[in-house]
C-alpha atoms as a PDB file:
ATOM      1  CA  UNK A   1      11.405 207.296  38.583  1.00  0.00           C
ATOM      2  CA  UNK A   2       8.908 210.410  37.578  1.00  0.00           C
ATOM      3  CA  UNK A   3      11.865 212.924  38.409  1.00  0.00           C
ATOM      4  CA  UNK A   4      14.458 210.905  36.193  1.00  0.00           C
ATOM      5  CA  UNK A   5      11.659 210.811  33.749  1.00  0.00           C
ATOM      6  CA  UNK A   6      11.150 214.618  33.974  1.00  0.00           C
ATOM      7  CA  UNK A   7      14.407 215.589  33.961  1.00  0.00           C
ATOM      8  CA  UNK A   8      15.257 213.554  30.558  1.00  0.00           C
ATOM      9  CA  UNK A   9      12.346 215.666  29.033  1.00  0.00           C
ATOM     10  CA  UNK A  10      13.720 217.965  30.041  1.00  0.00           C
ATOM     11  CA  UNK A  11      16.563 217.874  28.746  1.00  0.00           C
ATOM     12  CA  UNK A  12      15.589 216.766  25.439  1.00  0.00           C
ATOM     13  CA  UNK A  13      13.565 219.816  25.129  1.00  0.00           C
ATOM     14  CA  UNK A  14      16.739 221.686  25.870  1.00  0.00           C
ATOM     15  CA  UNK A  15      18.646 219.843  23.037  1.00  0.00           C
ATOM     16  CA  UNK A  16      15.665 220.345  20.985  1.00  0.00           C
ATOM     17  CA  UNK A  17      15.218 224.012  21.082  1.00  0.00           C
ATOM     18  CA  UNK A  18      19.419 225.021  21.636  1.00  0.00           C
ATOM     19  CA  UNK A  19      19.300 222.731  18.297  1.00  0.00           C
ATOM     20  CA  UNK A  20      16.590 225.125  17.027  1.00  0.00           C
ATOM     21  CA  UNK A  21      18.266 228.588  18.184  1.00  0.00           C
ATOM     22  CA  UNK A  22      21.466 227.101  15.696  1.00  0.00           C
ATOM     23  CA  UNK A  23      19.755 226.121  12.882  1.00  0.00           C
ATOM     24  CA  UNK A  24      16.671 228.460  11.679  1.00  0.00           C
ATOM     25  CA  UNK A  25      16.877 231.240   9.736  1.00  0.00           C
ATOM     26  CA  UNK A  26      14.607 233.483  11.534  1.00  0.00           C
ATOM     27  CA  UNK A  27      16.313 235.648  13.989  1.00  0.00           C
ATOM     28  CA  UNK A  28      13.199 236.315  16.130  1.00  0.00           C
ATOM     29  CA  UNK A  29      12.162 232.694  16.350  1.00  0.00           C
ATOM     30  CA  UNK A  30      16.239 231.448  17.053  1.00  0.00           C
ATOM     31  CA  UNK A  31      15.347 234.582  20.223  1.00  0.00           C
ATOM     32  CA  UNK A  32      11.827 232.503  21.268  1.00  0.00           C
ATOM     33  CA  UNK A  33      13.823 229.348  20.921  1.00  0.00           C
ATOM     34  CA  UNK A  34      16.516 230.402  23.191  1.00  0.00           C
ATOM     35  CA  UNK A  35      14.125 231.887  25.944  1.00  0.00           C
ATOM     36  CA  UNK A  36      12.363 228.434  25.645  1.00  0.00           C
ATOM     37  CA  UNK A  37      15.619 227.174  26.489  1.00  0.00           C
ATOM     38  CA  UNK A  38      16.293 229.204  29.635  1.00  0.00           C
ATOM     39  CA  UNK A  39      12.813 228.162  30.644  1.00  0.00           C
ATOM     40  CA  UNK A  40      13.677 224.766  30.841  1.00  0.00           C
ATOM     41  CA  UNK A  41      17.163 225.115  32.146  1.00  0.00           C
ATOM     42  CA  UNK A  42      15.397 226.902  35.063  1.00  0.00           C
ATOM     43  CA  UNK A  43      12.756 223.811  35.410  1.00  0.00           C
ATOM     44  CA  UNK A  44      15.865 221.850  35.343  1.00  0.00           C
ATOM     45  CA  UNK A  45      17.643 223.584  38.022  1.00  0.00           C
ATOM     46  CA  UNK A  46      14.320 223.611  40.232  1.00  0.00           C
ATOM     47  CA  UNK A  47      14.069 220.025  39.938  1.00  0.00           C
ATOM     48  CA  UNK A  48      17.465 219.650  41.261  1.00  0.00           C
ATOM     49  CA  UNK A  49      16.332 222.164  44.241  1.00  0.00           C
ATOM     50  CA  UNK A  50      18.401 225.003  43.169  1.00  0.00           C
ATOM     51  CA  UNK A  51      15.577 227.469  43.429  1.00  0.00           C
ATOM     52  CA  UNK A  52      18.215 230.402  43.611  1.00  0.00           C
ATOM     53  CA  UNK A  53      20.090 229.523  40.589  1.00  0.00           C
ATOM     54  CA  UNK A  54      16.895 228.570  38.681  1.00  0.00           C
ATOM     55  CA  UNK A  55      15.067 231.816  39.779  1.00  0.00           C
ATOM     56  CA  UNK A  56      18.319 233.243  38.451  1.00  0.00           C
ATOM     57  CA  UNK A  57      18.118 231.618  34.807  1.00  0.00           C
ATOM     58  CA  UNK A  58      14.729 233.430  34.749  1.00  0.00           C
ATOM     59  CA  UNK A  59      15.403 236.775  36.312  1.00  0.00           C
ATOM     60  CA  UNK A  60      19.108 237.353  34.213  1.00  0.00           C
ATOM     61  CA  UNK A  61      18.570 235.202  30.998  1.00  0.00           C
ATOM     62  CA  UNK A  62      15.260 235.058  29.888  1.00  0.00           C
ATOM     63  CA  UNK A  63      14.670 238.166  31.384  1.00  0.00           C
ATOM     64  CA  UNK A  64      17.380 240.952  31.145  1.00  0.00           C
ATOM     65  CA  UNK A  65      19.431 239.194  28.191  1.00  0.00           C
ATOM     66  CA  UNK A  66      16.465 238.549  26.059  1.00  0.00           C
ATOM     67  CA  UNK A  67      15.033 242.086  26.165  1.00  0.00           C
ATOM     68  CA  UNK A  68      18.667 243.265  24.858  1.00  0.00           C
ATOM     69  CA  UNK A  69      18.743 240.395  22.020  1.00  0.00           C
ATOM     70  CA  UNK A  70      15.325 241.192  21.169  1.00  0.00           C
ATOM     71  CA  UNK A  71      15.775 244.933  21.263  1.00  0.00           C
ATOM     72  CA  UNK A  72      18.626 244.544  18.884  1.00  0.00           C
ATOM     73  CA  UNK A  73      17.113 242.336  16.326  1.00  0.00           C
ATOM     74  CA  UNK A  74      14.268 244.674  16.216  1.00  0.00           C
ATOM     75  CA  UNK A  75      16.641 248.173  15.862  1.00  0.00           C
ATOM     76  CA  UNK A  76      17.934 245.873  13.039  1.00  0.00           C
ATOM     77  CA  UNK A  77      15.526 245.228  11.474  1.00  0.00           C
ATOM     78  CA  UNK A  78      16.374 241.351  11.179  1.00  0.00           C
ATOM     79  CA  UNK A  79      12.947 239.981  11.546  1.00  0.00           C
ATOM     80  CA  UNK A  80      11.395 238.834   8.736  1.00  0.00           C
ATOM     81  CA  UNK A  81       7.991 240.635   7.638  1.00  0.00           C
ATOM     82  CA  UNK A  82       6.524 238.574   5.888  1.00  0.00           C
ATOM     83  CA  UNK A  83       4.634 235.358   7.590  1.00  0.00           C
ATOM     84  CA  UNK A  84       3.377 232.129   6.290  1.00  0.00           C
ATOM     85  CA  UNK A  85       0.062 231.805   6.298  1.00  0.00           C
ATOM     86  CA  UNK A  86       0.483 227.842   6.652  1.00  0.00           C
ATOM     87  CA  UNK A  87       1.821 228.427  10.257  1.00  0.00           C
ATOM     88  CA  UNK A  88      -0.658 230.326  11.824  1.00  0.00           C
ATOM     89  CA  UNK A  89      -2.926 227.463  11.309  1.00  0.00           C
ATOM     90  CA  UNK A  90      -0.476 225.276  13.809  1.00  0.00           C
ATOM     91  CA  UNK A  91      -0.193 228.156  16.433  1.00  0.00           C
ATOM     92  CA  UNK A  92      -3.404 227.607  18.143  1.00  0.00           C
ATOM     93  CA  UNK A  93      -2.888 223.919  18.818  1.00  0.00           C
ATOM     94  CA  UNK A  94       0.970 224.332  19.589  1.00  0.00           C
ATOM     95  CA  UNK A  95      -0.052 226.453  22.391  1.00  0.00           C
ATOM     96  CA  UNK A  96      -2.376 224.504  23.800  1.00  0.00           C
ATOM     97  CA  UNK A  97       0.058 221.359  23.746  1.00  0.00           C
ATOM     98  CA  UNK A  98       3.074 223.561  25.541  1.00  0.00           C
ATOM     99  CA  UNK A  99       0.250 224.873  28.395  1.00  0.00           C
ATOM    100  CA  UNK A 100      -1.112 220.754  28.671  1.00  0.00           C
ATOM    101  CA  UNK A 101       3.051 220.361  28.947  1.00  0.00           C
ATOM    102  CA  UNK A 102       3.709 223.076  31.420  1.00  0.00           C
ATOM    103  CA  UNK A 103       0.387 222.172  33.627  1.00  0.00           C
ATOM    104  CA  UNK A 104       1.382 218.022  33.486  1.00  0.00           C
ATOM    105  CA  UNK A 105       5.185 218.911  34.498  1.00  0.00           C
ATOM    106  CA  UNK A 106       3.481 221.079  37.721  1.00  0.00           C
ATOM    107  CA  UNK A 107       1.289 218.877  38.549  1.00  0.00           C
ATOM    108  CA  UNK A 108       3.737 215.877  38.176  1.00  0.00           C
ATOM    109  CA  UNK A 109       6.190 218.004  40.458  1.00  0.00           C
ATOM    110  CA  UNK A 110       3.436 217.959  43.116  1.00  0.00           C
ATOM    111  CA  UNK A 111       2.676 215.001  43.413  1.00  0.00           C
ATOM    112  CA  UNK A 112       6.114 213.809  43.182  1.00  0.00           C
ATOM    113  CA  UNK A 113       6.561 216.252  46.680  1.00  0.00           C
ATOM    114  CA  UNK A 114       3.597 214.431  48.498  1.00  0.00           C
ATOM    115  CA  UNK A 115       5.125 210.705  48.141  1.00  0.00           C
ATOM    116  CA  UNK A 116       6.667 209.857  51.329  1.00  0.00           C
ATOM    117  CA  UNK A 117       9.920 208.175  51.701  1.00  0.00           C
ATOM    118  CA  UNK A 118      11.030 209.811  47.986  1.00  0.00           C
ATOM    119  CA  UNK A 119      14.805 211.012  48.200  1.00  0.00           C
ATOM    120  CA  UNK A 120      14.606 214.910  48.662  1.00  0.00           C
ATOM    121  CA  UNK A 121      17.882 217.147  48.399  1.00  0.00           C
ATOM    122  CA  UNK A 122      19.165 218.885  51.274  1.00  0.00           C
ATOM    123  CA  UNK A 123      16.857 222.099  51.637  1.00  0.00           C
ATOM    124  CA  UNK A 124      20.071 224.445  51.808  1.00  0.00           C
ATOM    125  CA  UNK A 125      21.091 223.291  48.488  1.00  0.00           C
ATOM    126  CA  UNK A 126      20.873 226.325  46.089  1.00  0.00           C
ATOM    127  CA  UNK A 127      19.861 228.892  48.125  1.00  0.00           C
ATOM    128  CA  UNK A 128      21.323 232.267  48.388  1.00  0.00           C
ATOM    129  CA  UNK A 129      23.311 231.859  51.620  1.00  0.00           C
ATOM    130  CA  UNK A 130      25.032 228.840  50.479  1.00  0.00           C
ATOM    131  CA  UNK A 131      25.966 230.281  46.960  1.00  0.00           C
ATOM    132  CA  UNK A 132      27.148 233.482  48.999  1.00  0.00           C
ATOM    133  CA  UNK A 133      28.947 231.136  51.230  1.00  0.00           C
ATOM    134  CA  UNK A 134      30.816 229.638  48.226  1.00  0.00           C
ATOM    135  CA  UNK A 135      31.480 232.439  46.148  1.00  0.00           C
ATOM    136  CA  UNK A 136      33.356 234.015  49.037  1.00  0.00           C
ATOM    137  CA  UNK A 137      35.379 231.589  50.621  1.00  0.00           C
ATOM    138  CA  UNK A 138      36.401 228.543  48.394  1.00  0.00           C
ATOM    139  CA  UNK A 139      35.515 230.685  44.977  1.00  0.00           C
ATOM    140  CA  UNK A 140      36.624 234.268  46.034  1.00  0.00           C
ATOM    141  CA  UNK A 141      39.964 234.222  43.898  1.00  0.00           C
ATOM    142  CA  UNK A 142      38.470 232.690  40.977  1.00  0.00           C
ATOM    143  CA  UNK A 143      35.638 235.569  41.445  1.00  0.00           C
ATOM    144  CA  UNK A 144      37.641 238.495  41.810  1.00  0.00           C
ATOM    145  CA  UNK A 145      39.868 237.128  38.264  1.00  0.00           C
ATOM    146  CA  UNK A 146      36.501 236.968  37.132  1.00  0.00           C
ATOM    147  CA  UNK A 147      35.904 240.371  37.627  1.00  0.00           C
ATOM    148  CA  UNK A 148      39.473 241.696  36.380  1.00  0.00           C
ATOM    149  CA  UNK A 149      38.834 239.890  33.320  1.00  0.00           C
ATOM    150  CA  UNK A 150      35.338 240.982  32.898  1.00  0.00           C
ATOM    151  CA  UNK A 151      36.367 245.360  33.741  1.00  0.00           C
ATOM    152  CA  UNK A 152      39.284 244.517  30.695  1.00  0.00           C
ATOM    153  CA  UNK A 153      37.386 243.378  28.144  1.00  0.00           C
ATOM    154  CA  UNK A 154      34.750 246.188  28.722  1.00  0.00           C
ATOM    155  CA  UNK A 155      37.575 248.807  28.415  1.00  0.00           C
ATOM    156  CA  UNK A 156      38.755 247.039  25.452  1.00  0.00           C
ATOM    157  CA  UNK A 157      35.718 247.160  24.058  1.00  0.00           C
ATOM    158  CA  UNK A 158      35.371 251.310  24.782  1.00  0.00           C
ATOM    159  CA  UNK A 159      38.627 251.183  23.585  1.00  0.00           C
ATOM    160  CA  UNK A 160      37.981 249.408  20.165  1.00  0.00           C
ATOM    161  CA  UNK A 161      34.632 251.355  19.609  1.00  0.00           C
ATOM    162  CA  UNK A 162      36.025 254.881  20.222  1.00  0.00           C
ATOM    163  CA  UNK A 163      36.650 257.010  16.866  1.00  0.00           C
ATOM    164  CA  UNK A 164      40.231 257.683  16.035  1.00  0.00           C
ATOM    165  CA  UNK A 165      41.190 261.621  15.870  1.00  0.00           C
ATOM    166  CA  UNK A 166      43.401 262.080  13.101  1.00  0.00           C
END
């Protein structure tokens, strides 16, 4: 019951913020929404005991992909300099309610670990071995077309983004 529970606020915190990345203006807040959003796709994917794949989301997404999108709204200048002063009067007590959030869904986690008899997943599920497993036997052909598809389109794009000699 507390892991269906968690998982559907999850998820509507996932729905919330994706809908948040879509519709505001600011570029640098749609970027915070959006690593919000990995966060909680990764607390999604732990819940489910797919520490690899969630540890993933984290590492790749809202690590690595965020610096770039962040790095180029910034060399673009896109962010908007000038703040209202109404919202830094909701910061303070925003931040406190996400770390009561984050500290309730660890501690909820926890317990949820110490009730015996409660269903766990097998412990091999999302760990590196089995997604190596997978990737190289049943997915290997749908991986390497991956990869085809993936070296094309980056020497289209050199291709596209060269200058033309006349």
């Amino acid at each position: 019951m507390g892991e269906r529970l968690l998982f559907f606020v999850l998820a509507i915190v996932a729905i919330l913020s994706a809908g948040g990345v879509v519709f505001s203006r600011n570029p640098v807040r749609s970027a915070l929404l959006l690593v919000l959003n990995f966060f909680t796709l990764a607390l999604i994917y732990f819940t489910l005991s797919a520490q690899f794949i969630g540890a993933l989301q984290v590492i790749v997404y809202a690590g690595a992909i965020m610096v770039l999108f962040l790095f180029v709204i910034m060399l673009l200048n896109l962010g908007s300099p000038d703040a209202m002063p109404s919202e830094r009067d909701l910061k303070r007590p925003l931040a406190y309610l996400i770390g009561f959030g984050i500290l309730a869904t660890l501690v909820a986690q926890s317990l949820a670990l110490m009730i015996p008899g409660a269903p766990q997943a097998s412990p091999d599920v999302g760990t590196a071995r089995v997604i190596g497993l997978a990737l190289f036997t049943q997915w290997a052909y749908p991986l390497l077309l991956m990869g085809a598809l993936l070296t094309v389109g980056v020497i289209g794009s050199i291709l596209l983004a060269r200058r033309r000699v006349s």
